[in-house]
N, C-alpha and C. Protein backbone atom coordinates (compact mmCIF):
# COMPACT_ATOMS: atom_id res chain seq x y z
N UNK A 1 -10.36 15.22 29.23
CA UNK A 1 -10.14 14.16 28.25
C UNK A 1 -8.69 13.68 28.31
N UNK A 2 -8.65 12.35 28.24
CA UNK A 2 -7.41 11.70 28.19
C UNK A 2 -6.60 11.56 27.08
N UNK A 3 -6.25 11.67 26.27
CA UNK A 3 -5.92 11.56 24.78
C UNK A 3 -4.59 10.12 25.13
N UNK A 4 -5.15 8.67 24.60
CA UNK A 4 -3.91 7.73 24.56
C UNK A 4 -3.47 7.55 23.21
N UNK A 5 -2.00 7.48 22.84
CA UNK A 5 -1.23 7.01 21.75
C UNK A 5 -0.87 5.44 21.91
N UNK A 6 -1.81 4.68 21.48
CA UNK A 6 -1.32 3.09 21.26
C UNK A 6 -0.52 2.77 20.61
N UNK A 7 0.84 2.07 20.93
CA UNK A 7 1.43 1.23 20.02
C UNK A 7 1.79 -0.37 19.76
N UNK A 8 1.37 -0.91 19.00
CA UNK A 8 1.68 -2.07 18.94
C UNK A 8 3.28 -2.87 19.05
N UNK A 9 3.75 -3.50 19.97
CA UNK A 9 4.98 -3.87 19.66
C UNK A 9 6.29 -3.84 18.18
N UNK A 10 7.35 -3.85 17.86
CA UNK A 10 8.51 -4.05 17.05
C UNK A 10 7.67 -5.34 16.44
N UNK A 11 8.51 -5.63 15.44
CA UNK A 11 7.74 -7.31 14.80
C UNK A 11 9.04 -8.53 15.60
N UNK A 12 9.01 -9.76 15.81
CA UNK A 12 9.79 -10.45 16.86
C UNK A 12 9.71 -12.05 16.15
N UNK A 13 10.47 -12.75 16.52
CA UNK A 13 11.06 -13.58 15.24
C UNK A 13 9.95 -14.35 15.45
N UNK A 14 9.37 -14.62 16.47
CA UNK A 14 8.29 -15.34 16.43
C UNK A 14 7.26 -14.50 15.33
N UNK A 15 7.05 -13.69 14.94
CA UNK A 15 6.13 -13.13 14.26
C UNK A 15 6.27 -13.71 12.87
N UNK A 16 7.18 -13.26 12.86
CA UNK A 16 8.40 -13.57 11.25
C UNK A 16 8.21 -15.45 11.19
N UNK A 17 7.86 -16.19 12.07
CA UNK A 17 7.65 -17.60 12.00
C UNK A 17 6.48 -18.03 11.59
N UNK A 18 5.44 -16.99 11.92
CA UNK A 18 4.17 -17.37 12.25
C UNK A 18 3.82 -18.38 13.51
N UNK A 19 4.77 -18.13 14.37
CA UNK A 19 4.71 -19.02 15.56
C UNK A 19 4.15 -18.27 17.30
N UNK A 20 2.66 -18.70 17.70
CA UNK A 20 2.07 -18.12 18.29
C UNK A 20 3.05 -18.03 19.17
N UNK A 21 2.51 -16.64 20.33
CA UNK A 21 3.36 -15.81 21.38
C UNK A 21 2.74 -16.00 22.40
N UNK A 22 1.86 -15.35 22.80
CA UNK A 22 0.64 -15.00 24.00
C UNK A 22 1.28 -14.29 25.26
N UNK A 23 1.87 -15.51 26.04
CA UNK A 23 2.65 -14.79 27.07
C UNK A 23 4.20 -15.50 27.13
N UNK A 24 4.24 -16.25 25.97
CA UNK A 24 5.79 -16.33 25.91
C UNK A 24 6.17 -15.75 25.19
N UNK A 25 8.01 -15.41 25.43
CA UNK A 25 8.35 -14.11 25.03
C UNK A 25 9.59 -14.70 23.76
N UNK A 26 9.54 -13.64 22.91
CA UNK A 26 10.24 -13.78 21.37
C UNK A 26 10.95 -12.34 21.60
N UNK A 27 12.11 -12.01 21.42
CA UNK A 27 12.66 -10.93 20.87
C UNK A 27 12.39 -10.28 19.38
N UNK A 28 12.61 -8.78 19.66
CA UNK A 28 12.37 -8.37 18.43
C UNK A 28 13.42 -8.70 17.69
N UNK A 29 12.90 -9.09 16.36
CA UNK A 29 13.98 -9.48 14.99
C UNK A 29 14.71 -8.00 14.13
N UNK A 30 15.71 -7.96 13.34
CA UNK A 30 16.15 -6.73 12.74
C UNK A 30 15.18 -6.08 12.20
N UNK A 31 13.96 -6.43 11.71
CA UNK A 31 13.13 -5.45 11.52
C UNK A 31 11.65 -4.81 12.49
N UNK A 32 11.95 -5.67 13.46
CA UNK A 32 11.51 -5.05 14.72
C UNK A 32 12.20 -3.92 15.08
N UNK A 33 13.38 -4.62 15.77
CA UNK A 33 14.42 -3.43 16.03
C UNK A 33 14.32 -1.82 15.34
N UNK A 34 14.71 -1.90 13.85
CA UNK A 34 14.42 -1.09 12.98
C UNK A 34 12.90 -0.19 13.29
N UNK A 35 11.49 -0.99 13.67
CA UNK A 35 10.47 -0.81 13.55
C UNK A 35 10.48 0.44 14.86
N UNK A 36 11.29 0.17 16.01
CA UNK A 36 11.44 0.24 16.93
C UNK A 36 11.90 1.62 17.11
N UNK A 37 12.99 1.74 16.34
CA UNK A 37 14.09 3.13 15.97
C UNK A 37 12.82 3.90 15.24
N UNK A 38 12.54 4.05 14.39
CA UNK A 38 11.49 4.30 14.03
C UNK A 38 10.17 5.15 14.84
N UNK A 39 9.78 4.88 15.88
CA UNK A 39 8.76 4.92 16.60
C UNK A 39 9.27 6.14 17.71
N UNK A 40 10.52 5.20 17.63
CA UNK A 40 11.40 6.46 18.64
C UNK A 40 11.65 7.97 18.24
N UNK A 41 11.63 8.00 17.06
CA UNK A 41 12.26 9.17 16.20
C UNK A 41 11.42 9.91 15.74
N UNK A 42 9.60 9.24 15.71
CA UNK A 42 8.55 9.96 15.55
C UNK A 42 8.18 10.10 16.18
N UNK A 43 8.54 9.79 17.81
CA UNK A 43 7.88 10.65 18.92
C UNK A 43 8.80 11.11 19.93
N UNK A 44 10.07 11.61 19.60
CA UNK A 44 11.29 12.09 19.70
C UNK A 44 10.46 13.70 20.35
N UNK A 45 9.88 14.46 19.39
CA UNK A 45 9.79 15.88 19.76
C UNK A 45 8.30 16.31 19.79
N UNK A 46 7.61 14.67 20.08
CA UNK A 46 5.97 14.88 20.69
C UNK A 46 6.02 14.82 22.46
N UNK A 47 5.43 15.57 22.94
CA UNK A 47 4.91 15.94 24.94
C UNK A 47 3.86 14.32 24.95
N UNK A 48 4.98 13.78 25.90
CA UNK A 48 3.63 12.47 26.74
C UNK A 48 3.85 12.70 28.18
N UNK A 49 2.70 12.54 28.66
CA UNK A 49 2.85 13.10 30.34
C UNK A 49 3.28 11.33 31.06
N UNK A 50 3.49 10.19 30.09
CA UNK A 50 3.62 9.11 30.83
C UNK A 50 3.93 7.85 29.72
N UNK A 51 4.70 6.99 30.07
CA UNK A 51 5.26 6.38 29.06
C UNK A 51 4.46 4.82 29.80
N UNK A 52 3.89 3.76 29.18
CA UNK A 52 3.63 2.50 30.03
C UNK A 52 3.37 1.60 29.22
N UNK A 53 3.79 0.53 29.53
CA UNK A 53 4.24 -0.92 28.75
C UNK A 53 4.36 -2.09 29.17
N UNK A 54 3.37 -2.89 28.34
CA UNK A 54 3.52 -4.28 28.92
C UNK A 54 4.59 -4.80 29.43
N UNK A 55 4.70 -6.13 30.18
CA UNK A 55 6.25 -6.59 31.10
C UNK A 55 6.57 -7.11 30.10
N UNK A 56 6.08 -7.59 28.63
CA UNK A 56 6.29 -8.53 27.85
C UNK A 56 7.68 -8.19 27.25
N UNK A 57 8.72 -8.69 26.86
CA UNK A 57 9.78 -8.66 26.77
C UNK A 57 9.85 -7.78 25.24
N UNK A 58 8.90 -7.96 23.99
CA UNK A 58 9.21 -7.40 23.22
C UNK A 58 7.80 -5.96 22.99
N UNK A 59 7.31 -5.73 24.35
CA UNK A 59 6.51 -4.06 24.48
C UNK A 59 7.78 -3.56 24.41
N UNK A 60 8.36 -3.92 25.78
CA UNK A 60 9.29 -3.46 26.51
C UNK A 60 10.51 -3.42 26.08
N UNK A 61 10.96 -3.91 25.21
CA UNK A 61 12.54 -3.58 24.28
C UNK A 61 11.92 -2.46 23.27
N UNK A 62 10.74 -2.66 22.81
CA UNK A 62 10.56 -1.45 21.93
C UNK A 62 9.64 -0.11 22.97
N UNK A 63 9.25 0.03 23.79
CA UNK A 63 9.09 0.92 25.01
C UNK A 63 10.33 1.81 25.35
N UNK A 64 11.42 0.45 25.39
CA UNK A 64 12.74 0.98 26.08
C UNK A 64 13.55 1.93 24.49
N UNK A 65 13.52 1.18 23.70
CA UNK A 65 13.75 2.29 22.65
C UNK A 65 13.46 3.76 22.57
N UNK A 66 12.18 3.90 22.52
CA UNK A 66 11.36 5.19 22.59
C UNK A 66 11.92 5.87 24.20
N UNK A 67 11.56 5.08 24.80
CA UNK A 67 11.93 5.73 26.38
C UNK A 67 13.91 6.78 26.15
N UNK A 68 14.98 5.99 25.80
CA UNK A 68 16.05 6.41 25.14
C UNK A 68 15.70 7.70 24.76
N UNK A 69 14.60 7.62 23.55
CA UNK A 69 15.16 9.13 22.71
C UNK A 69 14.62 10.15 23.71
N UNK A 70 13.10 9.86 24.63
CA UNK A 70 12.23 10.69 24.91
C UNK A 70 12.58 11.33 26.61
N UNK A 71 13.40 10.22 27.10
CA UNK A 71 14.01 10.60 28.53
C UNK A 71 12.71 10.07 29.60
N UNK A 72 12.12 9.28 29.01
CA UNK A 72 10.70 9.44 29.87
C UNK A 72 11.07 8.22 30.49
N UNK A 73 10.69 7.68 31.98
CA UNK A 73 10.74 6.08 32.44
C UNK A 73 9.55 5.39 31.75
N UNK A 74 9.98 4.31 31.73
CA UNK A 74 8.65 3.08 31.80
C UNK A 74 7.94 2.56 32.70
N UNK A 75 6.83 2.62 32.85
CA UNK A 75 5.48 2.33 33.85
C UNK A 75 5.40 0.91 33.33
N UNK A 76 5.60 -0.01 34.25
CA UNK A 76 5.15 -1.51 33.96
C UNK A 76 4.19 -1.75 33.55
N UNK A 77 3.08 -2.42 32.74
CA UNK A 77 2.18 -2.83 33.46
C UNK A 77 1.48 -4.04 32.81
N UNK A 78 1.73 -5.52 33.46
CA UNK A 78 1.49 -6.49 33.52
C UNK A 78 0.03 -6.66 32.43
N UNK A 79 -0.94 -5.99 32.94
CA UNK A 79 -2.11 -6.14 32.60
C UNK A 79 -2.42 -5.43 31.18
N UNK A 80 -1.07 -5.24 30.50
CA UNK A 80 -0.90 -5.01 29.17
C UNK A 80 -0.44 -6.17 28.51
N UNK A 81 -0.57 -7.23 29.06
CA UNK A 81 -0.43 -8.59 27.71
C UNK A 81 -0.80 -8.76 27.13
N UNK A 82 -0.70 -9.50 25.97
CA UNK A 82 -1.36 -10.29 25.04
C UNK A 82 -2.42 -11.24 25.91
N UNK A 83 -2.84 -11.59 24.78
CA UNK A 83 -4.02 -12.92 25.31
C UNK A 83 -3.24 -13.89 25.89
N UNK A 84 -3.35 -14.91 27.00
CA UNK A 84 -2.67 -16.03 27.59
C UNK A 84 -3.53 -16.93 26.46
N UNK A 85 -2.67 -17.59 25.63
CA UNK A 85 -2.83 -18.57 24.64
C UNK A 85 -2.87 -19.84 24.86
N UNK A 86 -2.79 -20.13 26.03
CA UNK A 86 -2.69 -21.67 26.82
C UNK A 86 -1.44 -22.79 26.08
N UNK A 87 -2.17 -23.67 25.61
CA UNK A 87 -1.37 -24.83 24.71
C UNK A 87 -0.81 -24.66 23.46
N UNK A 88 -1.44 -23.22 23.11
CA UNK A 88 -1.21 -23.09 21.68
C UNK A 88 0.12 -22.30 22.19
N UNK A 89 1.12 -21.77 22.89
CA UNK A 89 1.53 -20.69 22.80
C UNK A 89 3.29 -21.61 22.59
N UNK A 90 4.21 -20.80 21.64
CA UNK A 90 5.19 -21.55 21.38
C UNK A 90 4.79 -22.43 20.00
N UNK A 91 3.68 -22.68 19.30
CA UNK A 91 3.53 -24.02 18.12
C UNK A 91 2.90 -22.32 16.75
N UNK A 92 3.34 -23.38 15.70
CA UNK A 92 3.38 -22.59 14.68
C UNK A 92 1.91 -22.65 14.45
N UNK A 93 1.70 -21.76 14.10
CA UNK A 93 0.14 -21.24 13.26
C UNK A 93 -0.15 -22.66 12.98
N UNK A 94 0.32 -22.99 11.66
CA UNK A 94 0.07 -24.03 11.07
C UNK A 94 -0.09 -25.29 11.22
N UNK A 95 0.47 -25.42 12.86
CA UNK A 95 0.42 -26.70 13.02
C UNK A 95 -0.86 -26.93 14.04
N UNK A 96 -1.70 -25.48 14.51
CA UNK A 96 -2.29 -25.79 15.86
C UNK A 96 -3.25 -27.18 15.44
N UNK A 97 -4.12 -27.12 14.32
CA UNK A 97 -5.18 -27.93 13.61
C UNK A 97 -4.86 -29.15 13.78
N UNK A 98 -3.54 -29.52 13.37
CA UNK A 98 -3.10 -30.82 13.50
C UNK A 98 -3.04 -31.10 15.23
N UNK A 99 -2.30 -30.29 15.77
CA UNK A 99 -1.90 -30.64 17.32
C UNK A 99 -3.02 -30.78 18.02
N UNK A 100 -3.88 -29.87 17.92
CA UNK A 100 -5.09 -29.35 18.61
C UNK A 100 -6.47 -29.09 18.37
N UNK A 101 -6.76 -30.53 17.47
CA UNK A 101 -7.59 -30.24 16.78
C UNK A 101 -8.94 -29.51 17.40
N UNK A 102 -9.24 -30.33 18.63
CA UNK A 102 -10.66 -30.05 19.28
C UNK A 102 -10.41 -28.85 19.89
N UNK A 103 -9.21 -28.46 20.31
CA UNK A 103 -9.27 -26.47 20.95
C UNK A 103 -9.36 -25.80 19.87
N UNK A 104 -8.78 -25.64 18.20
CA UNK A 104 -8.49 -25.14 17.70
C UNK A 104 -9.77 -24.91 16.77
N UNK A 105 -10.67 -26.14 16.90
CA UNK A 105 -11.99 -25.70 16.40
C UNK A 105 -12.75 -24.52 17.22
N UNK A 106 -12.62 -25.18 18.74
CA UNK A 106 -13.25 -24.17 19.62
C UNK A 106 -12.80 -22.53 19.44
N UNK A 107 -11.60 -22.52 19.25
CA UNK A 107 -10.89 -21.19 19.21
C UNK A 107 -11.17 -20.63 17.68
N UNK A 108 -11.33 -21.04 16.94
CA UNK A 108 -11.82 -20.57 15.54
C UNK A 108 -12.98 -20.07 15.44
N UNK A 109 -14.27 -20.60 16.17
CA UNK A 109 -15.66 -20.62 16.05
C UNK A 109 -15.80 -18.71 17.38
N UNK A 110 -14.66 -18.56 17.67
CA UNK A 110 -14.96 -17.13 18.26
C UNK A 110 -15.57 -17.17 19.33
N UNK A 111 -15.78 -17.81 20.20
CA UNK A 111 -16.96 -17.57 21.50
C UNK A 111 -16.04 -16.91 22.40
N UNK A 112 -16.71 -16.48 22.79
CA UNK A 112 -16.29 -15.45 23.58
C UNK A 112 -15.84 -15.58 25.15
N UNK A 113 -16.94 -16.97 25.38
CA UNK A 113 -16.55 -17.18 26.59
C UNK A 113 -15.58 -19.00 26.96
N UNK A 114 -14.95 -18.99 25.38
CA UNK A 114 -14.02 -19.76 25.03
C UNK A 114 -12.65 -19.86 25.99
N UNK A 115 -12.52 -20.79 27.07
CA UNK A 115 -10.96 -20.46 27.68
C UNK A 115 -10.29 -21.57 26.51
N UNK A 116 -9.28 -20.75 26.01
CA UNK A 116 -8.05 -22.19 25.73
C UNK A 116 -7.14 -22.94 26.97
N UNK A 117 -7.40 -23.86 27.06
CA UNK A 117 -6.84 -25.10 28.10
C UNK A 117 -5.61 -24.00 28.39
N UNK A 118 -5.60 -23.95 29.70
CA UNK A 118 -4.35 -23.07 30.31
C UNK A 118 -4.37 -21.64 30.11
N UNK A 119 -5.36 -21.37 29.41
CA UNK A 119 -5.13 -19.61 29.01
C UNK A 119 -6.26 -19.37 29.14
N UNK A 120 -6.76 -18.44 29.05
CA UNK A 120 -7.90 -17.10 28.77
C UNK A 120 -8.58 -17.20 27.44
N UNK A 121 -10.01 -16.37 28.02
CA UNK A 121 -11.32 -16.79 26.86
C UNK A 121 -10.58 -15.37 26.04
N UNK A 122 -11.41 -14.89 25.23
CA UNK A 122 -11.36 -13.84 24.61
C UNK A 122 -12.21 -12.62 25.47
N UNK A 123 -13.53 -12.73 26.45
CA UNK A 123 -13.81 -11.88 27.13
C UNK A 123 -12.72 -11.56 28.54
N UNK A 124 -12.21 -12.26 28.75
CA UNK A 124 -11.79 -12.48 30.18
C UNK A 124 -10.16 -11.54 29.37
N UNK A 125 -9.70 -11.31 28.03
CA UNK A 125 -8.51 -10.36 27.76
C UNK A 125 -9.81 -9.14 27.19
N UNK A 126 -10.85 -8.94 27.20
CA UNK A 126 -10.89 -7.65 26.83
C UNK A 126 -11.60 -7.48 28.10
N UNK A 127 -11.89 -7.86 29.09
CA UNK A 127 -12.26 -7.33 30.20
C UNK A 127 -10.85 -6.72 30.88
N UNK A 128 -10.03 -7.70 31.05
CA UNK A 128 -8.70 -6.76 31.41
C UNK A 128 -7.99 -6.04 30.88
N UNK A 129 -7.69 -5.75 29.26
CA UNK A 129 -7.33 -4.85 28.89
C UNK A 129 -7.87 -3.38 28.96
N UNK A 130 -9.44 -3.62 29.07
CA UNK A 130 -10.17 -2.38 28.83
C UNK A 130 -10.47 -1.92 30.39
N UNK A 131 -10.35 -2.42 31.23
CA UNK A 131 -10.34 -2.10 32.87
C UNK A 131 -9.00 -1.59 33.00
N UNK A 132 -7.86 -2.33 32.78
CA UNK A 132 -6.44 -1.67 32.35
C UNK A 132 -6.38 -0.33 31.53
N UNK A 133 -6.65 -0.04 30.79
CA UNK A 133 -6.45 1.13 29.92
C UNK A 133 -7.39 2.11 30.72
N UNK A 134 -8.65 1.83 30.94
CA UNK A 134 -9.38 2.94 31.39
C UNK A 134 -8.98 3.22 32.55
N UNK A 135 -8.26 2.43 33.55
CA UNK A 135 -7.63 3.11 34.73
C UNK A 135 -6.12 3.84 34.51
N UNK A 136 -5.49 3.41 33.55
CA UNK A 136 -4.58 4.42 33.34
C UNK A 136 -5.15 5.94 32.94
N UNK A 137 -6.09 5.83 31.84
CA UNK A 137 -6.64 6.76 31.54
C UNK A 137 -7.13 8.13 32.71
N UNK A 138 -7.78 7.13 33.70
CA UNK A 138 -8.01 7.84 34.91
C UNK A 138 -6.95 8.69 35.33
N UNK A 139 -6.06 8.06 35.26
CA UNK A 139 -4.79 8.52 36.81
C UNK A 139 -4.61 9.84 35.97
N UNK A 140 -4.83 9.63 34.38
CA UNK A 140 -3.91 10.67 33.77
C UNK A 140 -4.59 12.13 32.97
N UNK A 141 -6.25 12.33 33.54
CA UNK A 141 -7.14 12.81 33.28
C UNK A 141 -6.23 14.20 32.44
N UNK A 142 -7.17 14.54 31.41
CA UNK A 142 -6.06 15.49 30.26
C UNK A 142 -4.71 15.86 29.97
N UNK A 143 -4.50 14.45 30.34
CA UNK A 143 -2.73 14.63 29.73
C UNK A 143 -2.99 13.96 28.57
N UNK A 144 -1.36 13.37 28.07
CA UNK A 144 -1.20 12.46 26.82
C UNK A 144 -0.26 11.34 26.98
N UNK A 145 -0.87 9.99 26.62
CA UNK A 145 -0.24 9.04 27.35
C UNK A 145 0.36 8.34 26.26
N UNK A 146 1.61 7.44 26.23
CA UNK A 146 2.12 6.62 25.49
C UNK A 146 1.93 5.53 25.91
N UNK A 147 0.95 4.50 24.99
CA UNK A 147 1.41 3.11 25.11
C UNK A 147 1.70 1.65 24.65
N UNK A 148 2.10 1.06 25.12
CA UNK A 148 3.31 -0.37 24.43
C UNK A 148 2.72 -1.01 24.78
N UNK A 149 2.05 -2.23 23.56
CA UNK A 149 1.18 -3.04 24.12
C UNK A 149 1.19 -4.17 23.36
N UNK A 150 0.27 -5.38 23.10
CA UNK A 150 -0.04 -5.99 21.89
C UNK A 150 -1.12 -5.88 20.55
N UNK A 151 -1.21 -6.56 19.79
CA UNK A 151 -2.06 -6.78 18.76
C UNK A 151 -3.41 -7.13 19.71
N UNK A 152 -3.71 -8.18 20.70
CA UNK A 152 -4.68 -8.31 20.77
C UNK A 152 -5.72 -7.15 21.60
N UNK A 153 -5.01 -6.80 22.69
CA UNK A 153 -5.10 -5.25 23.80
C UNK A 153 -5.77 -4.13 22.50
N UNK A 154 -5.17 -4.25 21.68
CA UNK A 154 -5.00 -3.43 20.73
C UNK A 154 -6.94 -3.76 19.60
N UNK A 155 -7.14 -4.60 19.55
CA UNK A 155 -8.15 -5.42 19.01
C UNK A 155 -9.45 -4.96 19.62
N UNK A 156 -9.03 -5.46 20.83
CA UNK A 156 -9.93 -5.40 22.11
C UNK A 156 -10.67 -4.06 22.12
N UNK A 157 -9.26 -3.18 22.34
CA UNK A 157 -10.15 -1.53 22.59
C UNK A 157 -11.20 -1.29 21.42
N UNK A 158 -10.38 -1.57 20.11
CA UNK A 158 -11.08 -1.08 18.80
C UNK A 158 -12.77 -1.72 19.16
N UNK A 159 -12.81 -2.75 19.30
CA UNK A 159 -14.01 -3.51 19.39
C UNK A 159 -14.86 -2.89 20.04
N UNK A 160 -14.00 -2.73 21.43
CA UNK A 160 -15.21 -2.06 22.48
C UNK A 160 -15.41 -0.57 22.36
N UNK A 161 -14.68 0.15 21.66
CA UNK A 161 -14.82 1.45 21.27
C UNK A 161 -15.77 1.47 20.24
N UNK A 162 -15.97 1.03 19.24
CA UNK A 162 -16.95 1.02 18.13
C UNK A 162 -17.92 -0.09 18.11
N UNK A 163 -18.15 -0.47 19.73
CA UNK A 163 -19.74 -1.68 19.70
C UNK A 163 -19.58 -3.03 18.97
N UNK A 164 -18.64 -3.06 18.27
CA UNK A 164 -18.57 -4.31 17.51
C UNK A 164 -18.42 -5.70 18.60
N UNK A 165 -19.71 -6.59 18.12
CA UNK A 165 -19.42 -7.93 18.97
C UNK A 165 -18.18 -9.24 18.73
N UNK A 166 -17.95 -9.80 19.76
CA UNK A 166 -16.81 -10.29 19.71
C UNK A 166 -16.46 -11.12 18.52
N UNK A 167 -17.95 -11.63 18.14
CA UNK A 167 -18.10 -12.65 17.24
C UNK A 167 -17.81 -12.41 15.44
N UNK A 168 -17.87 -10.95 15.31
CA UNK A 168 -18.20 -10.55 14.20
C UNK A 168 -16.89 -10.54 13.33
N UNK A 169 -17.16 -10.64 12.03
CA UNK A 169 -15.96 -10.64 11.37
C UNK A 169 -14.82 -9.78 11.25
N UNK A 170 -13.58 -9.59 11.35
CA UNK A 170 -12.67 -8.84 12.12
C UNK A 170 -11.92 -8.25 10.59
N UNK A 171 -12.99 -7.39 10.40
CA UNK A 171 -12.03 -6.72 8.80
C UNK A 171 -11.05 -5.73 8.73
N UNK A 172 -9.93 -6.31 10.04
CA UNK A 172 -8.85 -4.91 10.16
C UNK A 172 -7.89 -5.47 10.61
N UNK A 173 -6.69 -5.11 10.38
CA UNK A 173 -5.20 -5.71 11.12
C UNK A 173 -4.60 -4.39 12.06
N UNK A 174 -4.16 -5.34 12.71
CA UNK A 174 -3.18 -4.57 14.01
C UNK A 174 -1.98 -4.84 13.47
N UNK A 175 -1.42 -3.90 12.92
CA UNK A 175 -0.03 -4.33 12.39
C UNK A 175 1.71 -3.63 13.57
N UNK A 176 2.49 -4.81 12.90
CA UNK A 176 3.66 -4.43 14.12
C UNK A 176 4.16 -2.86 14.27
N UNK A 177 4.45 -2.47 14.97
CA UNK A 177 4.85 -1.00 15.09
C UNK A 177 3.99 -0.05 14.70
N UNK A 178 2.43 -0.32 14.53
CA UNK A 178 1.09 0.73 13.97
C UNK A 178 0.95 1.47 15.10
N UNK A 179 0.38 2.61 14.93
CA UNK A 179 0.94 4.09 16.17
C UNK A 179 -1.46 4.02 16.30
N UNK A 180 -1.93 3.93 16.98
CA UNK A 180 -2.81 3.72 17.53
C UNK A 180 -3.54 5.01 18.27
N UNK A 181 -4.46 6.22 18.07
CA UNK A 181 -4.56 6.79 18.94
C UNK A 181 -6.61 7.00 19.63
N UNK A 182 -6.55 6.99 20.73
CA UNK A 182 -8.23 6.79 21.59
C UNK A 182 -8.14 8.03 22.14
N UNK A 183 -9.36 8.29 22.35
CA UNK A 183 -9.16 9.48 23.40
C UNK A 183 -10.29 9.16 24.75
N UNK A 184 -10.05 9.69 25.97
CA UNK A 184 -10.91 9.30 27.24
C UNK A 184 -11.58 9.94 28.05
N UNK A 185 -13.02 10.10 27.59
CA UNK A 185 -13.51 11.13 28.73
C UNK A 185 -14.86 10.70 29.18
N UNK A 186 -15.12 11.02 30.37
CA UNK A 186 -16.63 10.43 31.43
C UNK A 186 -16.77 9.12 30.90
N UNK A 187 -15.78 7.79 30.77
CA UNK A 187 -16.06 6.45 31.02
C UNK A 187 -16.41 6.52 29.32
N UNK A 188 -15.94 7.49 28.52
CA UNK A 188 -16.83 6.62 27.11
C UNK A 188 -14.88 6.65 26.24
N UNK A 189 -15.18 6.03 25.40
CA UNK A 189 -13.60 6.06 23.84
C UNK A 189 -13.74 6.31 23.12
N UNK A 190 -13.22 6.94 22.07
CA UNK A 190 -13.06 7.54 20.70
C UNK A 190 -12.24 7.15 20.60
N UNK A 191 -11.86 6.86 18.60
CA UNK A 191 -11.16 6.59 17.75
C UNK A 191 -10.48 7.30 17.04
N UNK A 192 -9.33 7.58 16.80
CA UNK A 192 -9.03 8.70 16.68
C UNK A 192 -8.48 8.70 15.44
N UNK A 193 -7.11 7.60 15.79
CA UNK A 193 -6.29 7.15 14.47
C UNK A 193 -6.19 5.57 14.74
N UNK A 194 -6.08 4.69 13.77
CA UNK A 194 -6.03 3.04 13.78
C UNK A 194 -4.75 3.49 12.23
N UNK A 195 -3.89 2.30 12.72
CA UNK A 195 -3.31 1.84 12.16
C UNK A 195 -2.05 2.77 11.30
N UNK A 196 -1.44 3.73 12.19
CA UNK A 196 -0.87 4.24 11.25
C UNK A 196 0.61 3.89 11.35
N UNK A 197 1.25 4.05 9.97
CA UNK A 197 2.73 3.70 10.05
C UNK A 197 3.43 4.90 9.06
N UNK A 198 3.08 5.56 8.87
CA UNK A 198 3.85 6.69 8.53
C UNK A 198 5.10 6.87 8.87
N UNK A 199 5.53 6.31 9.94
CA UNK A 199 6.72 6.56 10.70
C UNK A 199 7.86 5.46 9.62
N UNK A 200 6.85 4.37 8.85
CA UNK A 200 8.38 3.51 8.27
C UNK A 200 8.75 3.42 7.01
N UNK A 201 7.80 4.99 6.52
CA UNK A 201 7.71 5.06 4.65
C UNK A 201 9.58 5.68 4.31
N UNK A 202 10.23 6.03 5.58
CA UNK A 202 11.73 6.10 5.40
C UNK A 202 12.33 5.09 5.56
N UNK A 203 12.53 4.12 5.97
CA UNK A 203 12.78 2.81 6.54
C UNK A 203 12.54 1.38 5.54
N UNK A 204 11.00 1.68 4.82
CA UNK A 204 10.72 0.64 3.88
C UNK A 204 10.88 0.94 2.77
């Protein structure tokens, strides 16, 4: 069995805007940062046989945090992005409706095999996230893995770990800096822990 520790990125000013990300990149803001220190310091004097993190600029500033306290390198890995958001990526939440009206219906209504103009459907990021994770999983058969990822990667597994269809109503948040843990054995996932932040009841 593989045992993975998910983490969701620092929070990044784009977050703090409400201004979509996907695969463009936002730095983490002071309470990212903070979120960041944090994460580091609660897994300061936990054993990971492997540290790996999206290329995305704010996995990877909060990766590189943790990496600091823990001495461990960072394992790239690309195929830990967010969703490619196409047209929407860079415009505020609020404005997609106005900008975009006819994608933004499409993208609301959930289909699955929805591309947004320039980006990726919603199957086509949980096909690669979950082909991604389960081959790390592989390489690392009963160790314990750390990893830096996004909200949606993050979505994805939950979904496909507990059968839920793409379409269905999504009664849970991926929140910034939430410590995530699956476990991996003969091709199936378990749930282990969702959503925990314990790590920022000193901090908040």
């Amino acid at each position: 069995m593989t045992q993975m520790v998910l983490v969701r990125h620092g929070e990044t000013f784009w977050n703090s805007e409400g201004r979509i990300q996907g695969h463009f990149e936002s730095s983490l803001n002071e309470t990212g940062l903070a979120q960041a220190q944090a994460l580091a310091q609660r897994f300061k004097s936990q054993e990971f046989a492997a540290l790996y993190s999206s290329d995305l600029s704010r996995a990877y500033e909060t990766a590189g945090t943790i990496s600091e306290k823990k001495g461990l390198p960072i394992l790239v890995e690309p195929c830990l992005r967010e969703r490619h958001l196409g047209i929407f990526q860079g415009v505020l939440k609020r404005e997609l409706k106005r900008k975009f009206p006819e994608a933004f219906r499409s993208y609301k209504a959930n289909d699955a095999n929805y591309v947004i103009p320039e980006g990726e459907s919603i199957k086509q990021l949980s096909e690669r996230s979950i082909k991604c994770l389960e081959n790390i999983a592989q390489k690392h058969l009963g160790k314990r893995i750390l990893v830096v990822t996004h909200g949606g990667v993050l979505r994805h597994l939950f979904l496909h770990t507990l059968g839920i269809p793409f379409d269905a109503e999504h009664r849970f948040f991926s929140l910034n800096s939430s410590v995530n843990v699956f476990s991996y054995q003969d091709q199936n996932w378990r749930l282990e822990v969702w959503g925990d932040l314990s790590h920022l009841r000193a901090k908040y």
